[in-house]
C-alpha atoms as a PDB file:
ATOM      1  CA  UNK A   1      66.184 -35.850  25.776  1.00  0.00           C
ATOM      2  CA  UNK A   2      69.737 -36.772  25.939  1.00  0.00           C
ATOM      3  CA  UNK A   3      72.306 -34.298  24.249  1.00  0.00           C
ATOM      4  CA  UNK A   4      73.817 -35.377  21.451  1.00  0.00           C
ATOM      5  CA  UNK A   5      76.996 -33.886  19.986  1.00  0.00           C
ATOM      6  CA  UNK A   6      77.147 -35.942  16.820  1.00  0.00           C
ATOM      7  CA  UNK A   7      73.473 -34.977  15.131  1.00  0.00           C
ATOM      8  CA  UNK A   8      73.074 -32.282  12.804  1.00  0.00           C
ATOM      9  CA  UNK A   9      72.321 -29.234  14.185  1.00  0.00           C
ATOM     10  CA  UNK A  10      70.289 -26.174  13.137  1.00  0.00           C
ATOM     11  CA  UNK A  11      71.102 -22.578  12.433  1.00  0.00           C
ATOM     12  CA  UNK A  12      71.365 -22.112  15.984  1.00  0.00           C
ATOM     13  CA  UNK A  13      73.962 -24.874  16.412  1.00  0.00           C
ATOM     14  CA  UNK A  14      76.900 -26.011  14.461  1.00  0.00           C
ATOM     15  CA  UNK A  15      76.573 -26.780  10.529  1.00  0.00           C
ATOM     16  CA  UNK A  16      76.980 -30.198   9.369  1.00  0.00           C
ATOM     17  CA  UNK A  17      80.317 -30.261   8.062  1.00  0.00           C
ATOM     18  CA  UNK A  18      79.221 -33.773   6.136  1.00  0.00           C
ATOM     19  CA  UNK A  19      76.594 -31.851   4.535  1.00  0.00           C
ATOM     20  CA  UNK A  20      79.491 -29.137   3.499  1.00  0.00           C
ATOM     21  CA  UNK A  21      81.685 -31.571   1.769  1.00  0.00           C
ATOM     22  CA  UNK A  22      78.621 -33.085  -0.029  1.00  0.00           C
ATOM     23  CA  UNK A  23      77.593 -29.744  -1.154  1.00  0.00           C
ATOM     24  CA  UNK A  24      81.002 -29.152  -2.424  1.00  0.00           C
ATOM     25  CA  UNK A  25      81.149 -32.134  -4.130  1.00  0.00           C
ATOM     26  CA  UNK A  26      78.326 -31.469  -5.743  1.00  0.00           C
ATOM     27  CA  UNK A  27      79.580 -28.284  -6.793  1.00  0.00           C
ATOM     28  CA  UNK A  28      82.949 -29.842  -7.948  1.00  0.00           C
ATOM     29  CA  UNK A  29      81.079 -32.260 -10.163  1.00  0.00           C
ATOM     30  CA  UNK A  30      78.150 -30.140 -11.795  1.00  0.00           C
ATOM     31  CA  UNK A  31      81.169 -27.683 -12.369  1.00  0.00           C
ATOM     32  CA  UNK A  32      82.975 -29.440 -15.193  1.00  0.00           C
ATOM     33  CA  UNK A  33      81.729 -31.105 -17.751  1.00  0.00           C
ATOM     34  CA  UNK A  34      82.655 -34.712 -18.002  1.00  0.00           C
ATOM     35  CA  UNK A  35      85.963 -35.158 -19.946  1.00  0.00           C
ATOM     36  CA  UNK A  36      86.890 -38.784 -21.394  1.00  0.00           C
ATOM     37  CA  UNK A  37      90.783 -39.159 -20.993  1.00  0.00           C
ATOM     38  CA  UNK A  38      92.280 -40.067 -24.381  1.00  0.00           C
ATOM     39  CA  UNK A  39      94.336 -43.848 -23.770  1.00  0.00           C
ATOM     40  CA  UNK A  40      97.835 -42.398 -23.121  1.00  0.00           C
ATOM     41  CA  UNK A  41     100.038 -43.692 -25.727  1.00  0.00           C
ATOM     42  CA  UNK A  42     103.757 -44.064 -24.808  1.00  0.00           C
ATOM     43  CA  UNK A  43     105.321 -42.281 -27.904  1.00  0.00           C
ATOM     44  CA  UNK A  44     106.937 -39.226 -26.672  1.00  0.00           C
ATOM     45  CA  UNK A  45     107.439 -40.690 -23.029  1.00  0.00           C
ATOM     46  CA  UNK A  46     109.371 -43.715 -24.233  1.00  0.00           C
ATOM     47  CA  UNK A  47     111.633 -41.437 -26.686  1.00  0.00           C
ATOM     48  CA  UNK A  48     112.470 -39.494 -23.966  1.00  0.00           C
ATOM     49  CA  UNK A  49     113.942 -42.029 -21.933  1.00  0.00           C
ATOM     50  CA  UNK A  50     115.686 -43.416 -25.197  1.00  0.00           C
ATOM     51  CA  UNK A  51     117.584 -40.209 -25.590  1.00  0.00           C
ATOM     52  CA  UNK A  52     118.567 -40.017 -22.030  1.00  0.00           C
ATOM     53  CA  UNK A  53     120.378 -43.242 -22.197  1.00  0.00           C
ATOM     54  CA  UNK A  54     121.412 -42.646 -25.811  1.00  0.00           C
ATOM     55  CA  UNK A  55     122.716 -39.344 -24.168  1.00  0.00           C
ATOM     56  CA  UNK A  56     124.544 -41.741 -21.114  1.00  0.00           C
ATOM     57  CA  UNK A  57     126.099 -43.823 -23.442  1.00  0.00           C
ATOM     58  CA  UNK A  58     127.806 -41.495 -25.777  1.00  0.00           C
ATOM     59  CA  UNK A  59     129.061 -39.787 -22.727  1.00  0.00           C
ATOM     60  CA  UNK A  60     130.772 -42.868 -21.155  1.00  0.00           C
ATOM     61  CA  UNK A  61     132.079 -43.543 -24.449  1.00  0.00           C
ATOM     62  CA  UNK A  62     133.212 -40.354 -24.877  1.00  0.00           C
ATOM     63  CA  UNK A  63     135.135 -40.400 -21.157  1.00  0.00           C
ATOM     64  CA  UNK A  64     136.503 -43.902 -21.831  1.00  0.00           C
ATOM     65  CA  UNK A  65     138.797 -42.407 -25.002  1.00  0.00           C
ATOM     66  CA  UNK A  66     139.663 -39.624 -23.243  1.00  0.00           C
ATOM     67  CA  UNK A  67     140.612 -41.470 -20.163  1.00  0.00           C
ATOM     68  CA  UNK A  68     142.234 -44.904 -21.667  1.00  0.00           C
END
């Protein structure tokens, strides 16, 4: 019988790294209990980026009395 490198081997020969990641997977996903994400509203997000160019604004006014 030919060798081959690529099929599993026993516990005399190299583990199956395939059938380590599935094992951690499984562990990964049995682990933590499903979570639904809440739809991600864009309230606070949105008034951030409003206050940074509010912010922008009053600053280039700001520069363009004290410079003119």
């Amino acid at each position: 019988m030919a060798h081959n490198p690529h099929a599993p081997q026993g516990p005399e020969g190299n583990p199956d790294p395939a059938g380590s990641t599935q094992m951690f997977r499984a562990f990964v996903d049995d682990g933590e209990p499903e979570r639904r994400q809440a739809p991600q509203q864009s309230g606070p997000k949105a008034g951030l980026i409003v206050g940074v160019v509010a912010v922008v604004v009053i600053l280039a006014v700001v520069a363009w009395l004290a410079f003119g």
